[in-house]
C-alpha atoms as a PDB file:
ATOM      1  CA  UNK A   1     -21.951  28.368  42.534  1.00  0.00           C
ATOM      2  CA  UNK A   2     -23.428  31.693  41.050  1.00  0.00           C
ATOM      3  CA  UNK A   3     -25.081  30.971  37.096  1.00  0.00           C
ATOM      4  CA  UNK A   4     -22.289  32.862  35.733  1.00  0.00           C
ATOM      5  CA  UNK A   5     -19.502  31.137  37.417  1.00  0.00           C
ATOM      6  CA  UNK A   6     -20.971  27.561  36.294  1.00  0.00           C
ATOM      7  CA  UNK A   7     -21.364  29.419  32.664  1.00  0.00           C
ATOM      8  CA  UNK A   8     -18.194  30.469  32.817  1.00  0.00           C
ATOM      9  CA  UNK A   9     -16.497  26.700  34.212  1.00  0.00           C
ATOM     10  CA  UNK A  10     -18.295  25.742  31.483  1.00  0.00           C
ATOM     11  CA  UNK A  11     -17.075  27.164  28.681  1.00  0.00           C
ATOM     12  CA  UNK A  12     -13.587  26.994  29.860  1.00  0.00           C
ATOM     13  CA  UNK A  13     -14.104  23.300  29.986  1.00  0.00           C
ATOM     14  CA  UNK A  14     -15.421  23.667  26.518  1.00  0.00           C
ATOM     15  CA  UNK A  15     -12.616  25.246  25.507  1.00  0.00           C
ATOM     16  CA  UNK A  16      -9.750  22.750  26.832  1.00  0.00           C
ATOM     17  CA  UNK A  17     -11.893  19.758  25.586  1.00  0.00           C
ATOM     18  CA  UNK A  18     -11.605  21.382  21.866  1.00  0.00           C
ATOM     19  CA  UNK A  19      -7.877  22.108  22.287  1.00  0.00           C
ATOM     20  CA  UNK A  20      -7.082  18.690  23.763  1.00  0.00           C
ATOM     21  CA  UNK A  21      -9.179  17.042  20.642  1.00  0.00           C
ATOM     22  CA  UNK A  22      -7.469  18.921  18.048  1.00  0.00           C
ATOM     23  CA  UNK A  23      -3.752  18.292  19.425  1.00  0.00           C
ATOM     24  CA  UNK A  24      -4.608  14.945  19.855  1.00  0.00           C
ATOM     25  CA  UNK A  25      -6.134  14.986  15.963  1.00  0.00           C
ATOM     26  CA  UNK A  26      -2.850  16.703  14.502  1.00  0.00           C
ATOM     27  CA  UNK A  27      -1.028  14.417  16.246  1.00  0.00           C
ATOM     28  CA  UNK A  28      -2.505  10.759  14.858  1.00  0.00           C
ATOM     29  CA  UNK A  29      -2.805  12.865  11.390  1.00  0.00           C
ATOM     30  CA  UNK A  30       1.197  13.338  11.827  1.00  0.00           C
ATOM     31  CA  UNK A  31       1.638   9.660  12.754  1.00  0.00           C
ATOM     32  CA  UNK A  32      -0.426   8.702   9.735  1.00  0.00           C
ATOM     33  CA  UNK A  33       1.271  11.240   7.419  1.00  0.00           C
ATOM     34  CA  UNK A  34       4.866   9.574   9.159  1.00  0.00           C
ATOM     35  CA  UNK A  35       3.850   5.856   8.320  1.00  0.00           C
ATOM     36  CA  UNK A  36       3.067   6.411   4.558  1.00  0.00           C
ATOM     37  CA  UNK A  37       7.064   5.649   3.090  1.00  0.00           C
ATOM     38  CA  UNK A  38       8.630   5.124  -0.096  1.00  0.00           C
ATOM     39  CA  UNK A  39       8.948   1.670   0.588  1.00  0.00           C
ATOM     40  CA  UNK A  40       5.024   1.695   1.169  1.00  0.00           C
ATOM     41  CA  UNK A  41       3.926   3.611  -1.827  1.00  0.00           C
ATOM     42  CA  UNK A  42       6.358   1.313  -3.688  1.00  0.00           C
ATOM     43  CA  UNK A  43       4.581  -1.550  -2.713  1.00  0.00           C
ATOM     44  CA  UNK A  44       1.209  -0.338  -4.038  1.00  0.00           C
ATOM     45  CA  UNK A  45       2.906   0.354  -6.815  1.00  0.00           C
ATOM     46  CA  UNK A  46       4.167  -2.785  -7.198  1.00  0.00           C
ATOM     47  CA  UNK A  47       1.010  -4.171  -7.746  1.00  0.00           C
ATOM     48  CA  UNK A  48       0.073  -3.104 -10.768  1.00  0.00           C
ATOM     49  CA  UNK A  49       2.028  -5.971 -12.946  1.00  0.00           C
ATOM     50  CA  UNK A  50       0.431  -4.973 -15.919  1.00  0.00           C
ATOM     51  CA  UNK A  51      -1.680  -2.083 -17.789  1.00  0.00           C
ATOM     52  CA  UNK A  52      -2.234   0.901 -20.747  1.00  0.00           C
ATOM     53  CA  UNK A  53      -3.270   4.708 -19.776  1.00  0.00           C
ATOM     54  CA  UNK A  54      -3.887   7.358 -22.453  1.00  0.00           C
ATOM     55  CA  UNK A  55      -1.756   9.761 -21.682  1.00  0.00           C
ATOM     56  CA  UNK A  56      -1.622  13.924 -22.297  1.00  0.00           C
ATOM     57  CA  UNK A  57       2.074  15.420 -22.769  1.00  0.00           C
ATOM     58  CA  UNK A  58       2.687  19.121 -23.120  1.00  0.00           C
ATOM     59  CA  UNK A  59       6.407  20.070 -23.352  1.00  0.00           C
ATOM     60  CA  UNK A  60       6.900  23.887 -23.045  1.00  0.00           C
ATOM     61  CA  UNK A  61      10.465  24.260 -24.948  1.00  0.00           C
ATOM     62  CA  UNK A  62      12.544  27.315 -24.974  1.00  0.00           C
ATOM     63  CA  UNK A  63      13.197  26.401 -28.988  1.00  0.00           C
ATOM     64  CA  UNK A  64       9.303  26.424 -29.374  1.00  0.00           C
ATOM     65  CA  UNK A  65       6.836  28.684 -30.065  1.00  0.00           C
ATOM     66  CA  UNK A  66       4.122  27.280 -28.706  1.00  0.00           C
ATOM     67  CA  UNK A  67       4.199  24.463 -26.409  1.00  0.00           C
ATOM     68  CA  UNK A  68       4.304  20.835 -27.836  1.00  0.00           C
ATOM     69  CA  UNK A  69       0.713  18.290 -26.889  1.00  0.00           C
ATOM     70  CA  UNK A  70       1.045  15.100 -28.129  1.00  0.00           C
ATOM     71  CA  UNK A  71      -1.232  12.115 -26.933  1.00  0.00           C
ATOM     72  CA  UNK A  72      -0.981   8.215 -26.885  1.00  0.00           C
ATOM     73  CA  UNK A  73      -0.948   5.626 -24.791  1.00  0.00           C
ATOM     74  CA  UNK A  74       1.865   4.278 -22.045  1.00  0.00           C
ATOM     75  CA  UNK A  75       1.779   0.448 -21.893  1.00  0.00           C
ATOM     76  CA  UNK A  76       3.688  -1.354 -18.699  1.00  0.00           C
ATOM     77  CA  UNK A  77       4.121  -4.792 -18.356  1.00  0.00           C
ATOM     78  CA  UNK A  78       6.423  -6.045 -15.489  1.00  0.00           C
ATOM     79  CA  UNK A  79       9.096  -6.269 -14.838  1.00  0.00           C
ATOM     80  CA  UNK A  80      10.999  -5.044 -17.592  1.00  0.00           C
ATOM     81  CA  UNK A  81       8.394  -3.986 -20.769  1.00  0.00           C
ATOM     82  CA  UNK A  82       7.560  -0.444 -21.581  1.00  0.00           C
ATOM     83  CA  UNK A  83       6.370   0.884 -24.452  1.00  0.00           C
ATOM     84  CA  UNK A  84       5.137   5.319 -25.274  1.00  0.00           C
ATOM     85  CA  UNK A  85       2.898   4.982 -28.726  1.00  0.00           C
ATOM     86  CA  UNK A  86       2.498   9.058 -29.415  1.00  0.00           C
ATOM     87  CA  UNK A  87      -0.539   9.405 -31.760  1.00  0.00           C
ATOM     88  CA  UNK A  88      -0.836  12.548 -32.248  1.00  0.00           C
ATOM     89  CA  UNK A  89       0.991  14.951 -33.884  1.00  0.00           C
ATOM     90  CA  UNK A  90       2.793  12.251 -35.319  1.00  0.00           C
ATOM     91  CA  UNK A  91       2.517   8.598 -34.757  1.00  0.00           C
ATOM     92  CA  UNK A  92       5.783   7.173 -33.242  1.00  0.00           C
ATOM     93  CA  UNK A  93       6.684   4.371 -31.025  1.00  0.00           C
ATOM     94  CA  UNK A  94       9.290   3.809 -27.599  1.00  0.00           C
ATOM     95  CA  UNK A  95       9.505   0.363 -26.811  1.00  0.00           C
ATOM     96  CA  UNK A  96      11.663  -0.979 -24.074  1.00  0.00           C
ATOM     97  CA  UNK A  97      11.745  -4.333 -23.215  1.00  0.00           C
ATOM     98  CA  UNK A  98      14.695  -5.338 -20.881  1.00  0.00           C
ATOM     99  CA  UNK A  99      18.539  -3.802 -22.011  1.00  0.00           C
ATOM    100  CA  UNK A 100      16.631  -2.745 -25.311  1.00  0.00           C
ATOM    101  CA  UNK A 101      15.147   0.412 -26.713  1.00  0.00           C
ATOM    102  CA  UNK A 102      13.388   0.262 -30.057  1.00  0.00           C
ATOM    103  CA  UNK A 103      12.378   3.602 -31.498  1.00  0.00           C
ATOM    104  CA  UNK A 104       9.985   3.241 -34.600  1.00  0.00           C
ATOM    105  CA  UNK A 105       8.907   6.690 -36.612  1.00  0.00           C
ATOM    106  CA  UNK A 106       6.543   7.531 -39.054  1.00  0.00           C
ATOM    107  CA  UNK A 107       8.009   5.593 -42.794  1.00  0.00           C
ATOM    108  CA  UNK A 108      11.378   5.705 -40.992  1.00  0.00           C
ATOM    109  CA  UNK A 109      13.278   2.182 -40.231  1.00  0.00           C
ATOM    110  CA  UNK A 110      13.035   1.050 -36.467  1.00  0.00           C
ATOM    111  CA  UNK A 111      16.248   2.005 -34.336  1.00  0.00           C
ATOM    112  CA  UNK A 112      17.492   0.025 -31.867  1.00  0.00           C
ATOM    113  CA  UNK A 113      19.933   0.752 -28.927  1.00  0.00           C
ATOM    114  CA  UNK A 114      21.354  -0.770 -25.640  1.00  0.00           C
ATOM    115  CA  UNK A 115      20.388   1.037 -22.392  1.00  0.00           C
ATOM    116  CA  UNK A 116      23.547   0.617 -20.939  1.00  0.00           C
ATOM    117  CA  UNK A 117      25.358   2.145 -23.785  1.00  0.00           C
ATOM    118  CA  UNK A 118      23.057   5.140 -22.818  1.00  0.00           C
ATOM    119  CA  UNK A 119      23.255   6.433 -19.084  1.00  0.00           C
ATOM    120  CA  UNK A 120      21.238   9.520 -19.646  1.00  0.00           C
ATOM    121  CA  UNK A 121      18.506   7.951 -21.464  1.00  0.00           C
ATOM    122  CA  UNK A 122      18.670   4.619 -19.127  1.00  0.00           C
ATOM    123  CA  UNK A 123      18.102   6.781 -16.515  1.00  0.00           C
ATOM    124  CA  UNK A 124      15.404   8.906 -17.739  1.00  0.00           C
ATOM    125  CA  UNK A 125      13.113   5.079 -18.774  1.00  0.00           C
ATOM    126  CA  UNK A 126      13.996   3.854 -15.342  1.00  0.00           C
ATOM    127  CA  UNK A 127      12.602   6.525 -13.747  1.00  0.00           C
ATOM    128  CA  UNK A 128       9.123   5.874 -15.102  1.00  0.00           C
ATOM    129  CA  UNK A 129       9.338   1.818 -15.239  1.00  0.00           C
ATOM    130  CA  UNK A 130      11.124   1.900 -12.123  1.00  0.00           C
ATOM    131  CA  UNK A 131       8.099   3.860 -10.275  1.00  0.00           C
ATOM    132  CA  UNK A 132       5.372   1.838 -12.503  1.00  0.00           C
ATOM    133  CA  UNK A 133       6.954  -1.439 -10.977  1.00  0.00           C
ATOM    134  CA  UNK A 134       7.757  -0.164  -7.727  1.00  0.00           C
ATOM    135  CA  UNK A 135      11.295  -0.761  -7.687  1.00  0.00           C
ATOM    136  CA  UNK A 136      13.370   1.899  -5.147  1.00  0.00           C
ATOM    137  CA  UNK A 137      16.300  -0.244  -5.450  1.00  0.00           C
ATOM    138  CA  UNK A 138      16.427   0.523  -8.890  1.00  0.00           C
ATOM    139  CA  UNK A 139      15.296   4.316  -8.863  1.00  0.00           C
ATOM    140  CA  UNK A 140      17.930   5.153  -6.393  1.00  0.00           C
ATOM    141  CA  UNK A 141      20.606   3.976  -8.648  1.00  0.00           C
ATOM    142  CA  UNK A 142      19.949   7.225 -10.392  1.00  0.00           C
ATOM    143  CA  UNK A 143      18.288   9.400  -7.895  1.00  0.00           C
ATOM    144  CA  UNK A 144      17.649  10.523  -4.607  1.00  0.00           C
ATOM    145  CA  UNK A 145      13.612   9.975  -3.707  1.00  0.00           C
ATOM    146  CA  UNK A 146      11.579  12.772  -1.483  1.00  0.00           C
ATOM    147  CA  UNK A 147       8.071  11.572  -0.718  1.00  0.00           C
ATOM    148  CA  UNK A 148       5.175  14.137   0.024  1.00  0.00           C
ATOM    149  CA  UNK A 149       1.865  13.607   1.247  1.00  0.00           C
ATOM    150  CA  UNK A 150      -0.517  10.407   2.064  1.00  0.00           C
ATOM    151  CA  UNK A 151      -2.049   7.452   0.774  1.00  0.00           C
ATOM    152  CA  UNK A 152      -4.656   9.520  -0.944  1.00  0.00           C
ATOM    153  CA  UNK A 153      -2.595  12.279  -2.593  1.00  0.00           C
ATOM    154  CA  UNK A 154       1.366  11.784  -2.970  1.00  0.00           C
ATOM    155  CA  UNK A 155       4.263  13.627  -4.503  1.00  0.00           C
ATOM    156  CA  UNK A 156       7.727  11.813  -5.122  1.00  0.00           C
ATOM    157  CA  UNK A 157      10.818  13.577  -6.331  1.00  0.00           C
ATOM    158  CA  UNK A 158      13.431  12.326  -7.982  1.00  0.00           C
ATOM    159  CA  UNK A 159      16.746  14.096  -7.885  1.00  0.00           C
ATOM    160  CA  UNK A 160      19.394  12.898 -10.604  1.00  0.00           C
ATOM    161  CA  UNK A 161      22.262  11.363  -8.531  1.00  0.00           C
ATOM    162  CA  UNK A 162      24.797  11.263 -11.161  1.00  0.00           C
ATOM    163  CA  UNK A 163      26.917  14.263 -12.960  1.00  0.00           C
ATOM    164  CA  UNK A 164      25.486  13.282 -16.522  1.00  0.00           C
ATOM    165  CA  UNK A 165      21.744  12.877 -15.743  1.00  0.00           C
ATOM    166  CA  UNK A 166      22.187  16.936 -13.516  1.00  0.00           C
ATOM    167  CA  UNK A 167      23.419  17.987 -16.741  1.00  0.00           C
ATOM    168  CA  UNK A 168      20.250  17.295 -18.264  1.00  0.00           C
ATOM    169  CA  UNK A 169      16.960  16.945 -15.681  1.00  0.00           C
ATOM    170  CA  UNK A 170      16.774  19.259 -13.102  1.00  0.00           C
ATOM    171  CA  UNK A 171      13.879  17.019 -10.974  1.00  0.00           C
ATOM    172  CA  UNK A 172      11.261  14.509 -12.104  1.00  0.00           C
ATOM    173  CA  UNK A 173       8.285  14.565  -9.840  1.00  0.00           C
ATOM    174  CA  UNK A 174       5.489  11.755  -9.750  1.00  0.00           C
ATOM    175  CA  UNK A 175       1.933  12.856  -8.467  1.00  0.00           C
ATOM    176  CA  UNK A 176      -0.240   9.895  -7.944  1.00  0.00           C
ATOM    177  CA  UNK A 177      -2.468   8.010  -5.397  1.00  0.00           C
ATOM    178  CA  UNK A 178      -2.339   5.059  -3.796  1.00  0.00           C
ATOM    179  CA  UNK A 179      -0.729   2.981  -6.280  1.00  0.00           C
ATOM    180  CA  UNK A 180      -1.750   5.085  -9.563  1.00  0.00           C
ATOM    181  CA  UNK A 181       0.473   7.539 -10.504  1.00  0.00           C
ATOM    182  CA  UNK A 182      -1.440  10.780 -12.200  1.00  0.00           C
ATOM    183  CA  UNK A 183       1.517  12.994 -13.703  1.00  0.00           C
ATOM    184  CA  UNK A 184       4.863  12.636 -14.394  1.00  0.00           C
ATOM    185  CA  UNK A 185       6.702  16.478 -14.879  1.00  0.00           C
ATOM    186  CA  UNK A 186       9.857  16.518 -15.859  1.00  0.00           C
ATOM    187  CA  UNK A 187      11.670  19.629 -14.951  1.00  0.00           C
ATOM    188  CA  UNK A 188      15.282  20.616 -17.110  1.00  0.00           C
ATOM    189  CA  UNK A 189      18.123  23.299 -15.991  1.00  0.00           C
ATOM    190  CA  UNK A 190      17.230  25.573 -19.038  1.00  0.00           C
ATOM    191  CA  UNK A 191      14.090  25.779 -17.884  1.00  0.00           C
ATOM    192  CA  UNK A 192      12.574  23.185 -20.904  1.00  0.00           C
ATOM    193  CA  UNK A 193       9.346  21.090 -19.175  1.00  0.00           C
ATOM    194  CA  UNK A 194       7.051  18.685 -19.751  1.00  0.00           C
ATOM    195  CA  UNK A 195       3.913  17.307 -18.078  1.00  0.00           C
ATOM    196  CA  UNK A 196       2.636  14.053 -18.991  1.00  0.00           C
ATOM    197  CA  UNK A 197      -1.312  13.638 -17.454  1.00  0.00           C
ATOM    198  CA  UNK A 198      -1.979   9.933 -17.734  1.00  0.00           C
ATOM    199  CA  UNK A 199      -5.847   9.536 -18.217  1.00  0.00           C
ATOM    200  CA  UNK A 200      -8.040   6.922 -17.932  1.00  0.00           C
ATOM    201  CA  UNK A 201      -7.069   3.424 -18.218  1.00  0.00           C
ATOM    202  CA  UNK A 202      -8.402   1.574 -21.312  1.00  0.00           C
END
């Protein structure tokens, strides 16, 4: 066989070798991106029984000027305690611990209210303690879940099931990875939005 014959075998070879490699790559990364569930990133979620992040929460409102930052810390403790302590602009506490929601302002008496007495807003906590606890059985009582990504770098949507929730969040969407969720955006139909960054843990 002439030089540039065997050259030319050659390279051809070359070139099906490469083309073989990367269908076989995308193919494992598809199987990879295929096992990673809800029901899996719910269970590394569900292994976090217990913690406090600082968090970061800028709501853009259409009634605002300027968009709203306030900071604090989110405290989980399963199955059923959570509790938002905004610092800053104002100090004010959200404390749910089972049925019950305790809402404590600045020199203002501490309000108290049953979660089943309020859909919207038992929806909107279970979103976030559902997800902290890993708990699909209880998100999808409000919401239909779409899961993006892997392991290292997921997105899950939740889409409000039921007429009253639609009336007031568009989508909530959870960035995280592995089992530590990052952001938490809630998206409204008037176009009102917040983005909560949760920071490092203390």
């Amino acid at each position: 066989m002439k030089p540039k014959a065997l050259t030319a075998k050659l390279v051809v070879a070359a070139l099906v070798a490469s083309i073989s490699w990367f269908f076989l790559t995308a193919a494992s990364a598809r199987a990879a991106d295929a096992s990673w569930t809800i029901d899996r990133v719910m269970a590394e979620l569900g292994r976090n029984a217990a913690g406090e992040v600082e968090f970061r929460e800028t709501k853009t409102l259409a009634a605002l000027r300027a968009p709203l930052v306030q900071t604090g810390t989110l405290s989980f403790r399963a199955p059923a305690f959570l509790e938002k302590h905004v610092k800053t602009p104002v100090d004010e506490r959200y404390t749910v611990d089972g049925d019950r929601l305790t809402v404590v302002r600045r020199s203002g008496r501490p309000i108290t209210l049953s979660l089943a007495s309020q859909p919207v807003l038992w929806a909107f906590i279970e979103s976030i303690r559902g997800t902290l606890r890993g708990d699909a059985a209880a998100l999808r009582r409000f919401y239909r879940l779409e899961l993006e990504g892997d392991a290292s770098r997921w997105s899950l949507t939740l889409l409000p099931s039921q007429v009253e929730m639609v009336e007031h969040v568009r989508f909530i969407r959870i960035n995280g990875s592995h089992g530590k969720p990052s952001t938490i955006e809630v998206q409204e139909p008037n176009g009102d939005r917040s983005l909560m960054s949760l920071l490092s843990p203390k």
